[in-house]
PDB file of N, CA and C in Angstrom:
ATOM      1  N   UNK A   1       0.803  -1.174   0.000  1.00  0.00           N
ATOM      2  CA  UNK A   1       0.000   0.000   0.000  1.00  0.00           C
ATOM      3  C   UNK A   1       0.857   1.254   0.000  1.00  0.00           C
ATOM      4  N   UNK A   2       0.046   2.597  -0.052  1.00  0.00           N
ATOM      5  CA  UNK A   2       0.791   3.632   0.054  1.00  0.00           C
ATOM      6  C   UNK A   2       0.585   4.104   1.261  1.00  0.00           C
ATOM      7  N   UNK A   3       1.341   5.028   1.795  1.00  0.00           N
ATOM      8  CA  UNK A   3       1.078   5.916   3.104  1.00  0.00           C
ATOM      9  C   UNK A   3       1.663   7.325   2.668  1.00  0.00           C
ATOM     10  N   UNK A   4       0.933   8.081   2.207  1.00  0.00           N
ATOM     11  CA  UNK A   4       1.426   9.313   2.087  1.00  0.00           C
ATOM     12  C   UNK A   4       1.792   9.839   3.111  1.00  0.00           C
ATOM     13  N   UNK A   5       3.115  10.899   3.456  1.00  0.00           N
ATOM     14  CA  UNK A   5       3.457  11.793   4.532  1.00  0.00           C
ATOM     15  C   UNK A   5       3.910  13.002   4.033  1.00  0.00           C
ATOM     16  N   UNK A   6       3.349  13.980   4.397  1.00  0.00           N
ATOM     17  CA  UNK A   6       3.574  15.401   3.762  1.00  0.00           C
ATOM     18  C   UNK A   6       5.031  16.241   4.492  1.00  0.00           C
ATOM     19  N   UNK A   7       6.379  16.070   3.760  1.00  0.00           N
ATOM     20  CA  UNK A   7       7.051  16.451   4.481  1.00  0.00           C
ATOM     21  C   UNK A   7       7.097  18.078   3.631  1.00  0.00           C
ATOM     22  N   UNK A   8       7.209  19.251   4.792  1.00  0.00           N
ATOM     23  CA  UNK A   8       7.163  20.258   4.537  1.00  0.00           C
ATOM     24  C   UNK A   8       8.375  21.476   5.063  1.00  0.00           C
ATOM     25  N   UNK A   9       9.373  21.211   5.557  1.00  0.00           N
ATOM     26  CA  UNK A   9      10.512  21.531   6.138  1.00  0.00           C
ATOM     27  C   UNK A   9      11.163  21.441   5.637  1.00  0.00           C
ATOM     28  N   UNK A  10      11.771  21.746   4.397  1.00  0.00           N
ATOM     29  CA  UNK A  10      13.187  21.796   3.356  1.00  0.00           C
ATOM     30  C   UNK A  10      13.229  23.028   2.733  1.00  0.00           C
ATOM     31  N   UNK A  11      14.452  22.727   2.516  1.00  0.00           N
ATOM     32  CA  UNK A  11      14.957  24.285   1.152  1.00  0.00           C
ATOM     33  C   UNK A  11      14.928  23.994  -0.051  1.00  0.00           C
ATOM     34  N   UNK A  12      15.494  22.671   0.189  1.00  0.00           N
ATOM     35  CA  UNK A  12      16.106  22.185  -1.504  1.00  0.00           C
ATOM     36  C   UNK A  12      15.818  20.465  -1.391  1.00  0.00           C
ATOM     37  N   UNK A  13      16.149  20.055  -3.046  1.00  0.00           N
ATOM     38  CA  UNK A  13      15.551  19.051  -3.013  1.00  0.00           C
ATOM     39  C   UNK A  13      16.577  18.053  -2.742  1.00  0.00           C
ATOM     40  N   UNK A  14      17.778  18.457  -2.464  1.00  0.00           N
ATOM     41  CA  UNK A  14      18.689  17.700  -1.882  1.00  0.00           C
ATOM     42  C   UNK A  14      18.507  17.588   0.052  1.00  0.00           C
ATOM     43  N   UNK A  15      17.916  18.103   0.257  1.00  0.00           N
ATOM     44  CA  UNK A  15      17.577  17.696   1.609  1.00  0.00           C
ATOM     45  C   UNK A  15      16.434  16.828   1.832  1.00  0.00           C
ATOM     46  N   UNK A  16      15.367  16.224   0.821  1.00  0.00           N
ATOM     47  CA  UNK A  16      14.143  15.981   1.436  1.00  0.00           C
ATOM     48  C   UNK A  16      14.775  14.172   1.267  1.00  0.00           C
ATOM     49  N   UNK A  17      15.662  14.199   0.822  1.00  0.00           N
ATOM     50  CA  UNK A  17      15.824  12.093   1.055  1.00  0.00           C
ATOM     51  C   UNK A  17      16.501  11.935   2.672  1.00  0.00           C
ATOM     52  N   UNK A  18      16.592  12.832   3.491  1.00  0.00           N
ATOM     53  CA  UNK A  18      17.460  12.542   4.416  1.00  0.00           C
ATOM     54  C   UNK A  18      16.535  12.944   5.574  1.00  0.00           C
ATOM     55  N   UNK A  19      15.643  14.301   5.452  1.00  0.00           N
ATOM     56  CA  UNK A  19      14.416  14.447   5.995  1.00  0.00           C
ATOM     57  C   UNK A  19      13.256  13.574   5.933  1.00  0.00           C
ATOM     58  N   UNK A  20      12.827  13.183   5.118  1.00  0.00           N
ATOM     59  CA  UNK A  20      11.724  12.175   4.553  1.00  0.00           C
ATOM     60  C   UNK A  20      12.561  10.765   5.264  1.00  0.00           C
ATOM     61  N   UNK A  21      13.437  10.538   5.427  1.00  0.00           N
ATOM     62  CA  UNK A  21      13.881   9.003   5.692  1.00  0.00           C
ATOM     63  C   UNK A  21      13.374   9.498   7.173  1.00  0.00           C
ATOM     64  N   UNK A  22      13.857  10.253   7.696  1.00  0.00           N
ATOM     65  CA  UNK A  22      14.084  10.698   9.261  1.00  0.00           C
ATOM     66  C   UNK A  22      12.639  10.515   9.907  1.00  0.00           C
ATOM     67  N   UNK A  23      11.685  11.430   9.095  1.00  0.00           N
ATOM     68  CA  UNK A  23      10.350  11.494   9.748  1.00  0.00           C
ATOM     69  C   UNK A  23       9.418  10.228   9.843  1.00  0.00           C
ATOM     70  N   UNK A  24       9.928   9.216   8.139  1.00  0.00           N
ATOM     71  CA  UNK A  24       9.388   8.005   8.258  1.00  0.00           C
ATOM     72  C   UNK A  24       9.645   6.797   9.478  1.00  0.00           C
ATOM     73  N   UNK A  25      11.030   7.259   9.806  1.00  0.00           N
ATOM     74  CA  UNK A  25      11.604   6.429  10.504  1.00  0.00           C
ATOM     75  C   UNK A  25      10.772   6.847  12.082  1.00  0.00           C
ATOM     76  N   UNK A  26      10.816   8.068  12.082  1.00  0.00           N
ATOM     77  CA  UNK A  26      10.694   8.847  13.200  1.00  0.00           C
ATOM     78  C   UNK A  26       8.783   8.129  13.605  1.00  0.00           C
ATOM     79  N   UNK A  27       7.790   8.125  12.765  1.00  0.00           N
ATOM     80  CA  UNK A  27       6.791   7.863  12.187  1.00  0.00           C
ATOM     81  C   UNK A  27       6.419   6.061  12.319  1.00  0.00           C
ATOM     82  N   UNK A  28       7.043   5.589  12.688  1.00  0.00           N
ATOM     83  CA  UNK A  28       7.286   4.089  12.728  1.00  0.00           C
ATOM     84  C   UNK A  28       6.841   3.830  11.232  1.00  0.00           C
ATOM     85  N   UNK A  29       6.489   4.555   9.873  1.00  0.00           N
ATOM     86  CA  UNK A  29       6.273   4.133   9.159  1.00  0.00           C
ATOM     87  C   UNK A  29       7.442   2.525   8.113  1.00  0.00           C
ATOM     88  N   UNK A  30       8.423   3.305   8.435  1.00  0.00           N
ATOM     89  CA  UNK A  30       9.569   2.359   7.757  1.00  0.00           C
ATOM     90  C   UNK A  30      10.720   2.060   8.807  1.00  0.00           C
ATOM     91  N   UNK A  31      11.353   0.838   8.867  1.00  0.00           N
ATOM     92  CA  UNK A  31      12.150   1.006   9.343  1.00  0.00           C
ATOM     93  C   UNK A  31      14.024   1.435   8.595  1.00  0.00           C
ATOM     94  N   UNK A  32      14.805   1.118   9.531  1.00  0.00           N
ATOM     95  CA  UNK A  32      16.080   1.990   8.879  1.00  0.00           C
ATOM     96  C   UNK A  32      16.689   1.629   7.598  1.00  0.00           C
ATOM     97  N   UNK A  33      16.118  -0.151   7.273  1.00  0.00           N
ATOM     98  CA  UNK A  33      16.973  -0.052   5.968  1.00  0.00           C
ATOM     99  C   UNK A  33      16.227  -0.436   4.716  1.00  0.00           C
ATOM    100  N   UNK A  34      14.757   0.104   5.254  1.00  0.00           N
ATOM    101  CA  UNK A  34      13.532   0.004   4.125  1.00  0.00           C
ATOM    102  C   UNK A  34      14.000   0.954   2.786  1.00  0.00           C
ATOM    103  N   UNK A  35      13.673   0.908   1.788  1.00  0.00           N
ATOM    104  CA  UNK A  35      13.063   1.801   0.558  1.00  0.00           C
ATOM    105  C   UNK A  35      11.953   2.674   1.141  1.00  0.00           C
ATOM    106  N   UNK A  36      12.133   3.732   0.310  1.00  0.00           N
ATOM    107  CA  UNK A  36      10.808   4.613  -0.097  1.00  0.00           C
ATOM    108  C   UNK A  36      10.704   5.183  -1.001  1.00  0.00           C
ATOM    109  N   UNK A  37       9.328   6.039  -1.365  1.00  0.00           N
ATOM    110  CA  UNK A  37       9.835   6.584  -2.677  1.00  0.00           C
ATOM    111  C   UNK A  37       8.808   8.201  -2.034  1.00  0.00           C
ATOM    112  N   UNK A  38      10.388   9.108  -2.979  1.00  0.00           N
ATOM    113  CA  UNK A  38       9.816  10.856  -2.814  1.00  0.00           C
ATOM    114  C   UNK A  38       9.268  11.314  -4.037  1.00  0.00           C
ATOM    115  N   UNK A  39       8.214  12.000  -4.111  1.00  0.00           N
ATOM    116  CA  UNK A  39       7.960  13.108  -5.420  1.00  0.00           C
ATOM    117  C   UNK A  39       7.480  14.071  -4.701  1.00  0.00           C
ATOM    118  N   UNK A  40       7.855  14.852  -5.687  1.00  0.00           N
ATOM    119  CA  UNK A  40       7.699  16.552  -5.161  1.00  0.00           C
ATOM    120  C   UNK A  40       8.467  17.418  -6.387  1.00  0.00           C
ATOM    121  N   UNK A  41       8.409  18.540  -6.066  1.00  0.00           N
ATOM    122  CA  UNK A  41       8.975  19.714  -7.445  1.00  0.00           C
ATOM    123  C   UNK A  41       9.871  20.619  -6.931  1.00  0.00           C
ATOM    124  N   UNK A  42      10.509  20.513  -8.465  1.00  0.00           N
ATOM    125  CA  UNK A  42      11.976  21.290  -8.260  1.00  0.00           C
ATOM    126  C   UNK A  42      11.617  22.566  -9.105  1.00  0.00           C
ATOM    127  N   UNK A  43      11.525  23.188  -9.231  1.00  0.00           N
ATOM    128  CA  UNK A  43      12.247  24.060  -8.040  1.00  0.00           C
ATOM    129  C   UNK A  43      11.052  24.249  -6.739  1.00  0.00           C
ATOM    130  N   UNK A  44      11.466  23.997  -5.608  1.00  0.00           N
ATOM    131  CA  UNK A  44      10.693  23.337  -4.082  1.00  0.00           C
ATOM    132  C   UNK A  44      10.101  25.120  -3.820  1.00  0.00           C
ATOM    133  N   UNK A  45       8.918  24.591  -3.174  1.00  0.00           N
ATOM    134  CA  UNK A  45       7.768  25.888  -2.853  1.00  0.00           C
ATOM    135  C   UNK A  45       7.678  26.524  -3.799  1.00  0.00           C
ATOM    136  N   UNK A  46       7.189  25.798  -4.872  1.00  0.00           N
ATOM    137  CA  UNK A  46       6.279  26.521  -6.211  1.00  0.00           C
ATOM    138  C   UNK A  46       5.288  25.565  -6.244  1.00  0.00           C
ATOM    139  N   UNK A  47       3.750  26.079  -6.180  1.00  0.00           N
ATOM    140  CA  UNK A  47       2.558  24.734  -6.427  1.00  0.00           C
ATOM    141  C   UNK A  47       2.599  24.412  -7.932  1.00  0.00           C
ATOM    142  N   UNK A  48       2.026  22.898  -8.122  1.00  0.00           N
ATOM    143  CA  UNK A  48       2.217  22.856  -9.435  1.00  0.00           C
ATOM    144  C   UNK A  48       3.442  21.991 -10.318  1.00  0.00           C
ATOM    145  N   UNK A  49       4.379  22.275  -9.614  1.00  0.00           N
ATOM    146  CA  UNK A  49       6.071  21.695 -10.263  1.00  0.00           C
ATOM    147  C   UNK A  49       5.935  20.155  -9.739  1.00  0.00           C
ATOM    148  N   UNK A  50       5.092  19.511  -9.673  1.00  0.00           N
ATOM    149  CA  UNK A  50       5.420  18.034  -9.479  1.00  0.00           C
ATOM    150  C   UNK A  50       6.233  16.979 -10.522  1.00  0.00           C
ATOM    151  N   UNK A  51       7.546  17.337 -10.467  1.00  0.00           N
ATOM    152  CA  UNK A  51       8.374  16.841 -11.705  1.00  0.00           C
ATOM    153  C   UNK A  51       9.467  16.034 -11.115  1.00  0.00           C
ATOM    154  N   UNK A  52       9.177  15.549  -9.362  1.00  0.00           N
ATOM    155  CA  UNK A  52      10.204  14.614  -9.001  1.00  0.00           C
ATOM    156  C   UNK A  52       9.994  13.366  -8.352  1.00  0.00           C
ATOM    157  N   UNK A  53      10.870  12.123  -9.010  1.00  0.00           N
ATOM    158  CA  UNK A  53      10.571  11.314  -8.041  1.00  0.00           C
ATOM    159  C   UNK A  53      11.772  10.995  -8.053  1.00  0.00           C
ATOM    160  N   UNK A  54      11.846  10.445  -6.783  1.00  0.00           N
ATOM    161  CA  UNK A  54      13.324   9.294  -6.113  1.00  0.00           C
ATOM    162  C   UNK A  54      12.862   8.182  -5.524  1.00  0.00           C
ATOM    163  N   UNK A  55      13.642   6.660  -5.505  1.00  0.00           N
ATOM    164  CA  UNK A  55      13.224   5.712  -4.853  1.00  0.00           C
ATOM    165  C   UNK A  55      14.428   5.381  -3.985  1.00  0.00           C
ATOM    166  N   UNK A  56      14.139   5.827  -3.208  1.00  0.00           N
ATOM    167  CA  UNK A  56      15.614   5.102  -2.465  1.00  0.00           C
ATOM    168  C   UNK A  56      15.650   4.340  -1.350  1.00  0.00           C
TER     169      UNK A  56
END
């Protein structure tokens, strides 16, 4: 299944794989050496730009 989590605390999109791991972890959603996967838009805090994903 999915579990969406709205992470909203970044600058850039090089911070949200290390934030997003943290909160999931933090979240009991995943544990430490699970996968997940991010989308969201670059350039970050513009609505609309949904042009990213990562699976890591």
């Amino acid at each position: 299944g999915v579990i969406p989590v709205l992470i909203d605390n970044y600058n850039s999109s090089d911070e949200m794989p290390e934030i997003a791991k943290k909160k999931l972890i933090d979240l009991g959603v995943i544990d430490k050496n699970e996968k997940f996967v991010i989308t969201g838009g670059v350039p970050v805090n513009v609505p609309g730009t949904t042009n990213y994903i990562s699976i890591l």
